[in-house]
Protein backbone atom coordinates (compact mmCIF):
# COMPACT_ATOMS: atom_id res chain seq x y z
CA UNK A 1 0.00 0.00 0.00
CA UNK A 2 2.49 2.46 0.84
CA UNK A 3 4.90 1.59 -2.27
CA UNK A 4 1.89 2.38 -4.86
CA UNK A 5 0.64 6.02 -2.69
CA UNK A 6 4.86 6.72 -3.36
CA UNK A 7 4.99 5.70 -7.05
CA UNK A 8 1.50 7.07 -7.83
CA UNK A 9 1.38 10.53 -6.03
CA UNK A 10 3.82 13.44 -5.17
CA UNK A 11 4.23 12.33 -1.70
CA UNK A 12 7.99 12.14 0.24
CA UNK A 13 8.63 8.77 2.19
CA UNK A 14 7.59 11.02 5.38
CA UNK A 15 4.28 11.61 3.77
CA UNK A 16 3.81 7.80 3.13
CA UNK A 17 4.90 7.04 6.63
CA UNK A 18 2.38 9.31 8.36
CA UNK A 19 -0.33 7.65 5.76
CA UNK A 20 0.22 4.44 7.38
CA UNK A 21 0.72 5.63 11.20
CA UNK A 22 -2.94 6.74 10.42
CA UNK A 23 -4.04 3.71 9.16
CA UNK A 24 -2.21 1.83 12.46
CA UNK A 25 1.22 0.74 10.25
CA UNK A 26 4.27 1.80 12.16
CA UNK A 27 6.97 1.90 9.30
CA UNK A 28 10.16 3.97 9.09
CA UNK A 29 10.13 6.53 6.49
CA UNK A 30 14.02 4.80 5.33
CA UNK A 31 11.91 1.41 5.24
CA UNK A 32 9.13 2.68 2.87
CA UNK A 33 12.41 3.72 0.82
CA UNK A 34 13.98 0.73 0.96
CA UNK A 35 10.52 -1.22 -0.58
CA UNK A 36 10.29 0.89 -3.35
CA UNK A 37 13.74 0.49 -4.35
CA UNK A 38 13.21 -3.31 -4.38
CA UNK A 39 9.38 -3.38 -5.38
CA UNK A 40 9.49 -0.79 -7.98
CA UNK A 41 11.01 -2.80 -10.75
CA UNK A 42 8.36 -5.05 -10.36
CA UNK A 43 6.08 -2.67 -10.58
CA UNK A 44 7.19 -1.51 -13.66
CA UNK A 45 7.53 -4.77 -15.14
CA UNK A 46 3.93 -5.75 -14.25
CA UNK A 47 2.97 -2.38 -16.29
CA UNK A 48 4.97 -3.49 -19.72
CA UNK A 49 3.60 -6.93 -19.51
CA UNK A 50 -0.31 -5.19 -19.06
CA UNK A 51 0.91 -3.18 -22.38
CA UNK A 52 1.68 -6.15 -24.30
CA UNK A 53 -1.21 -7.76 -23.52
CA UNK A 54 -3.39 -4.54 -25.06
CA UNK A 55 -1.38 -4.14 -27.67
CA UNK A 56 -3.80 -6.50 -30.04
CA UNK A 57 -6.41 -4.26 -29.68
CA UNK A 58 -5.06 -1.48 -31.31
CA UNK A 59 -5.67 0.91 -28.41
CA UNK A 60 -4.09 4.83 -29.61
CA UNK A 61 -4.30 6.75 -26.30
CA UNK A 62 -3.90 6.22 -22.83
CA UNK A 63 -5.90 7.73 -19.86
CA UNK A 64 -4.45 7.00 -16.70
CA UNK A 65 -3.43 8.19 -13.00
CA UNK A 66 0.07 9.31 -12.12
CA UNK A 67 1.83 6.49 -11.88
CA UNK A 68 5.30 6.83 -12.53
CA UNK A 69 5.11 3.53 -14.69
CA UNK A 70 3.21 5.54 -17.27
CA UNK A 71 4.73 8.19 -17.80
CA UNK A 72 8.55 5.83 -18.19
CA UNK A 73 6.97 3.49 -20.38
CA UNK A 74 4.12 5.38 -22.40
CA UNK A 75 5.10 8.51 -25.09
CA UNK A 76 3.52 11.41 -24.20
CA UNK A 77 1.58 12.03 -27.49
CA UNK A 78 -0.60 9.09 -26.28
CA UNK A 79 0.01 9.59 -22.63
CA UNK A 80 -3.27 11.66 -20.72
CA UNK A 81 -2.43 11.43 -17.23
CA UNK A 82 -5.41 12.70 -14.37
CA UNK A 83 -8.32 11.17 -13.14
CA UNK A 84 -10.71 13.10 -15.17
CA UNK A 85 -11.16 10.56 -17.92
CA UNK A 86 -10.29 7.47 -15.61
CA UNK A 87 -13.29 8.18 -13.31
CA UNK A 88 -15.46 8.54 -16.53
CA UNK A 89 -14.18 5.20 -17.72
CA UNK A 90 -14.99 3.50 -14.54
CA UNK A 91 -18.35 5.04 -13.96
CA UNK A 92 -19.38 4.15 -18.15
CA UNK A 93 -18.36 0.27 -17.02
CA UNK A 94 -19.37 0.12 -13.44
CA UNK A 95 -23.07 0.99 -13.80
């Protein structure tokens, strides 16, 4: 939990460790560092192997949040990052 609220917002380890004190976590700011600098590979390489697997259907733009994934991995020409069009897409399929 704390590893995707650092990769997906602007928020310091700190942040992310208070975040977690709230939800009853007690984690070291150094720790939360210390996952995402093992965890975030994986992270990334989850993303490219989601990407392959849409590549078939010929999608031309991507709408997603601001996960640092994205914006490595995805050209910005075809890159819309912000929850705007995300939140549309998930009320159009959720109702």
């Amino acid at each position: 939990m704390g590893i995707r609220w650092y990769v997906a917002y602007p928020l310091s380890t700190r942040h992310v460790e208070e975040l977690m004190e709230e939800r009853g976590v007690e984690v070291d700011h150094s720790t939360i560092n210390r996952w995402v600098i093992k965890y975030s590979p994986q992270l990334d390489e989850v993303f490219l192997q989601l990407k392959a697997l849409l590549e078939p259907f010929g999608l031309t733009r991507y709408d997603t949040a601001h996960w640092g994934a994205y914006t490595r991995h995805l050209d910005p020409d075809v890159h819309g990052p912000g929850k705007r069009n995300t939140q549309k897409i998930e009320r159009k399929h959720l109702t």
